[in-house]
Protein backbone atom coordinates (compact mmCIF):
# COMPACT_ATOMS: atom_id res chain seq x y z
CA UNK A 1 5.49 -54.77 94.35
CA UNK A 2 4.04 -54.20 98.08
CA UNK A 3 0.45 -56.11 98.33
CA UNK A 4 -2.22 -54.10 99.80
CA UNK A 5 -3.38 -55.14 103.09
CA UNK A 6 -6.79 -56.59 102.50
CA UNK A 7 -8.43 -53.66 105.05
CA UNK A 8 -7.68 -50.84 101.79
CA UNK A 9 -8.89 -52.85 99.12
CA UNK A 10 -11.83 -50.95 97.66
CA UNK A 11 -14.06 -54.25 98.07
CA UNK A 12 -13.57 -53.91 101.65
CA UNK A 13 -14.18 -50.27 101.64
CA UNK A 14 -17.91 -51.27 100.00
CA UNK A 15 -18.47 -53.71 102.00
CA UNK A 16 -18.43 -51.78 105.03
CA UNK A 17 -20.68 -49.27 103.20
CA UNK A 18 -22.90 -50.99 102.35
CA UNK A 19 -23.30 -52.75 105.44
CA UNK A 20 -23.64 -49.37 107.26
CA UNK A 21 -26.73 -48.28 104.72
CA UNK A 22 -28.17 -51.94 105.46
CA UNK A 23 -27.94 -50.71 109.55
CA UNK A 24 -29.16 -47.16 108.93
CA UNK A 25 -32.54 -48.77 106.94
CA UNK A 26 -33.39 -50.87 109.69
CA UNK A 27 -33.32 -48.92 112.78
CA UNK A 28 -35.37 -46.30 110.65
CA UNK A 29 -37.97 -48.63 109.44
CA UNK A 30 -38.21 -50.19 113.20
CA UNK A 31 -38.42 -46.57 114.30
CA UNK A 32 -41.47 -45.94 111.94
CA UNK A 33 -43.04 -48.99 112.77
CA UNK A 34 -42.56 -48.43 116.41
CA UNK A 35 -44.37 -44.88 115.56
CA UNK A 36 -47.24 -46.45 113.68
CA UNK A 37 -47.95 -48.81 115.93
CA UNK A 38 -47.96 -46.16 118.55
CA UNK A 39 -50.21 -44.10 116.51
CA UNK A 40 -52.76 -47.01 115.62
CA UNK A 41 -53.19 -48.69 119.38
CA UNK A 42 -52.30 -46.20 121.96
CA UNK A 43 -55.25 -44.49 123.94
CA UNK A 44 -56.84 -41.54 123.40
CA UNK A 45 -56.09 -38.55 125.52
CA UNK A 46 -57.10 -35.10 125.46
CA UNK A 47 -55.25 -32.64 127.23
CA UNK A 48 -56.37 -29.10 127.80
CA UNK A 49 -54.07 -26.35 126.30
CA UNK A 50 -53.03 -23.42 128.35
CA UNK A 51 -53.26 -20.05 127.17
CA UNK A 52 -49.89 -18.89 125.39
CA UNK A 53 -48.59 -15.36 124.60
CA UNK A 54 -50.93 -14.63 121.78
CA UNK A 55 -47.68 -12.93 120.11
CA UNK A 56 -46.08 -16.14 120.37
CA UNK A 57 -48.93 -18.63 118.98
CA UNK A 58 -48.32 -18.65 115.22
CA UNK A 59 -45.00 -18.88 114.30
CA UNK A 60 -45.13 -19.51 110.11
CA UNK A 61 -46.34 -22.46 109.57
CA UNK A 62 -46.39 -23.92 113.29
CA UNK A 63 -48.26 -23.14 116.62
CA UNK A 64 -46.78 -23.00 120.20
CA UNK A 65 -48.58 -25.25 122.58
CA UNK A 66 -48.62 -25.03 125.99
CA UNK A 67 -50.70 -27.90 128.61
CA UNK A 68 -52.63 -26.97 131.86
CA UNK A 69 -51.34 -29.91 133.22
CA UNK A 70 -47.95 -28.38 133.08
CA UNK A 71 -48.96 -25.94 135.95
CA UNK A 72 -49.97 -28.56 138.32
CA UNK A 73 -46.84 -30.96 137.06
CA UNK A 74 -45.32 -28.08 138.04
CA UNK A 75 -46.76 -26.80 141.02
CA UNK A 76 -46.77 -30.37 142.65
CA UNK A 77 -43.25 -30.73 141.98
CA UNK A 78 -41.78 -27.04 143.39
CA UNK A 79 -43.69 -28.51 147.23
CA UNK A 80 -41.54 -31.70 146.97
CA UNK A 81 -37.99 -31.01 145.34
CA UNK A 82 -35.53 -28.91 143.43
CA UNK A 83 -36.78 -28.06 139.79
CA UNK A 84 -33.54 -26.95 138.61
CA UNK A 85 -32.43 -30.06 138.08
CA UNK A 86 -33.73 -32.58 135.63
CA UNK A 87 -36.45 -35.18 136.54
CA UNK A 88 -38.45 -37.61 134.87
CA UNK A 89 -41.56 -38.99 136.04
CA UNK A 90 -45.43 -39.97 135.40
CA UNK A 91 -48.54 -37.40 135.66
CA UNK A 92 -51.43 -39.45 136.65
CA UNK A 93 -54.37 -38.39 134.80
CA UNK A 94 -58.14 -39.25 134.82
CA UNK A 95 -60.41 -39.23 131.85
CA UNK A 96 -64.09 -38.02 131.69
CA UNK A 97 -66.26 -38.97 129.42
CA UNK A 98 -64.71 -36.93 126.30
CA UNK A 99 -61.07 -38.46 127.40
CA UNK A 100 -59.92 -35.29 128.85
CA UNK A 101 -57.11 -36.16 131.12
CA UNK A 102 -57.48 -34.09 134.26
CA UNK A 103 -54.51 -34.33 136.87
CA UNK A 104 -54.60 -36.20 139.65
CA UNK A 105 -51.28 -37.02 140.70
CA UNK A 106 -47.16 -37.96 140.34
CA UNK A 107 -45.29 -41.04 140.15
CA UNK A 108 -41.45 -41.33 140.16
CA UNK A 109 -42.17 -44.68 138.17
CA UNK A 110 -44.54 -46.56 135.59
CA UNK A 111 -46.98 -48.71 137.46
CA UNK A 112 -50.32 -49.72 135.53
CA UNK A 113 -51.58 -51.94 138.07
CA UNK A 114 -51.98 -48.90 140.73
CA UNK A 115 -54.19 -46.88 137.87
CA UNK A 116 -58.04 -46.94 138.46
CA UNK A 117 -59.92 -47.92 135.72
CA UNK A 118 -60.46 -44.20 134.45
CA UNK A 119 -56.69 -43.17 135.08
CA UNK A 120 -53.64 -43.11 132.57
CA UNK A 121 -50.08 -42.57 133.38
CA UNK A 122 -48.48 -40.24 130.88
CA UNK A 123 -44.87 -39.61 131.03
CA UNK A 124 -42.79 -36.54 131.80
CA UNK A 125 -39.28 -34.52 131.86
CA UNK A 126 -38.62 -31.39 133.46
CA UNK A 127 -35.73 -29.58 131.64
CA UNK A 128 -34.44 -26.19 133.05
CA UNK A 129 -37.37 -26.00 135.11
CA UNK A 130 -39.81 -26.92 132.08
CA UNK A 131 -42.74 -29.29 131.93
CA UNK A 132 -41.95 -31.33 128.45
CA UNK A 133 -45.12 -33.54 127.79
CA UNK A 134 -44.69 -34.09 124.51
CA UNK A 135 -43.93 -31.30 121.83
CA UNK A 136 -44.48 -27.94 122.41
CA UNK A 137 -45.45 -27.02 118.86
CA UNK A 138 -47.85 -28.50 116.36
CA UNK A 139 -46.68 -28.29 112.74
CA UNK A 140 -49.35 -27.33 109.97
CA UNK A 141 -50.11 -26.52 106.04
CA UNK A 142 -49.27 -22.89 105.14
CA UNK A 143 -52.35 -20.84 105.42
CA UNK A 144 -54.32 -23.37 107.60
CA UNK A 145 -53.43 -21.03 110.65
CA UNK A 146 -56.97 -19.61 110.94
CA UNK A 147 -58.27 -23.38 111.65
CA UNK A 148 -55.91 -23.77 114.43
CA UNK A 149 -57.02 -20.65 116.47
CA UNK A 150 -59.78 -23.11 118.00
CA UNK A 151 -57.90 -25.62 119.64
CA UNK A 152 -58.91 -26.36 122.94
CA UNK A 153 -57.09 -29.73 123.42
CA UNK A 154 -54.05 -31.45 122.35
CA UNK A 155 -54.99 -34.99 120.92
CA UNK A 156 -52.65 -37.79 122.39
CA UNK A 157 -51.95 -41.54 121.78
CA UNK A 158 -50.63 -42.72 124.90
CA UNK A 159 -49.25 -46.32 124.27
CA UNK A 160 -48.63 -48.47 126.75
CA UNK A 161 -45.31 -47.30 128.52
CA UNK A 162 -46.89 -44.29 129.03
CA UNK A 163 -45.17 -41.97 126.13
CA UNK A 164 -47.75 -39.23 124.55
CA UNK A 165 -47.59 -38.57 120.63
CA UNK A 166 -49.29 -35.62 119.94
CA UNK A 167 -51.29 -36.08 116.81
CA UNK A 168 -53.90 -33.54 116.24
CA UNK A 169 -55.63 -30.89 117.65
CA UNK A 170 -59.39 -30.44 118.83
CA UNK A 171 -62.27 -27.75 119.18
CA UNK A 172 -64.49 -27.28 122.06
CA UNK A 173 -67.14 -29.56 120.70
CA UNK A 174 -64.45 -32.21 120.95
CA UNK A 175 -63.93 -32.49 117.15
CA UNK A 176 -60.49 -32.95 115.56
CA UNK A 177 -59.78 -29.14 113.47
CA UNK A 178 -59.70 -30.52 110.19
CA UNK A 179 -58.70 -27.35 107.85
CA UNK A 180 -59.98 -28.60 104.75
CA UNK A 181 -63.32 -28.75 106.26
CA UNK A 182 -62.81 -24.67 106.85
CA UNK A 183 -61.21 -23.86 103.45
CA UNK A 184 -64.54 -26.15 101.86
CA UNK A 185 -66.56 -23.99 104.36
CA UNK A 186 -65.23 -20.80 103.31
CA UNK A 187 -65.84 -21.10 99.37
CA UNK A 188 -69.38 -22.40 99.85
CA UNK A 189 -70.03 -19.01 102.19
CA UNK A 190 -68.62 -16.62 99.60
């Protein structure tokens, strides 16, 4: 009888399973943590949104978003090179008093020591001649649509490489849309 060579036996076979799940589970839970510790100590940015086809805004359960500071990205980048290629870089913002981030200039690289005080460096791509901030579309609860039609600003946590998660979405008085709030609203007025 032929032994099996000891790379078929179905202990191997397991073993190499298993170890694969074991490698899957961590880089997910480091890629969590690295998301919640993004979302618990980056800064607070607000960026103005930019008015979208209303046709396109709701989409089921989602909203498009577009940024203002897309347009000067944008416009700053067609005087100085070719947009049809890719590029990555840094938009230099500074805040006001309610953390809006208004543009003030690029940067091919991250520097925090060149940032005033009141400036934050918020990274970039340009894709196909696209601005790509963060996400262009904000995920919601079905039937929480109405809430969302007074955004003003996309809520960021910038952390400290200069990468923007989007994480909620705020009114003109500067105060996070919280639908539940609105639904609560709604059966107390009827």
């Amino acid at each position: 009888m032929k032994a099996t060579h000891w790379t078929q036996k179905r202990a191997f076979t397991i073993a190499i399973a298993v170890l694969g799940l074991v490698i899957i589970l961590v880089v997910m839970t480091w890629n969590v943590a690295k998301y919640e510790t993004h979302l618990a100590s980056g800064d607070i940015v607000l960026l103005p949104l930019a008015p979208v086809d209303p046709r396109g805004l709701m989409q089921g359960d989602y909203m498009t978003l577009s940024y203002a500071l897309e347009r000067d990205i944008l416009d700053t980048l067609e005087k100085v090179s070719d947009l049809d290629k890719a590029a990555d870089g840094y938009v230099i913002v500074r805040l006001d008093e309610h953390n809006v981030g208004q543009f003030v200039r690029l940067a091919d690289s991250y520097q925090p020591d060149t940032l005033a005080a009141d400036e934050k460096a918020i990274h970039y791509r340009v894709r196909n001649g696209s601005v790509k901030l963060a996400t262009n579309a904000f995920f919601f609860q079905e039937g929480h649509a109405e809430a969302f039609e007074a955004a003003e600003y996309g809520l960021f946590r910038v952390n400290d490489k200069g990468d923007p998660l989007l994480t909620n979405l705020v009114n003109e008085t500067f105060v996070v849309i919280d639908p539940s709030k609105l639904s609560e609203e709604n059966i107390n007025n009827n």
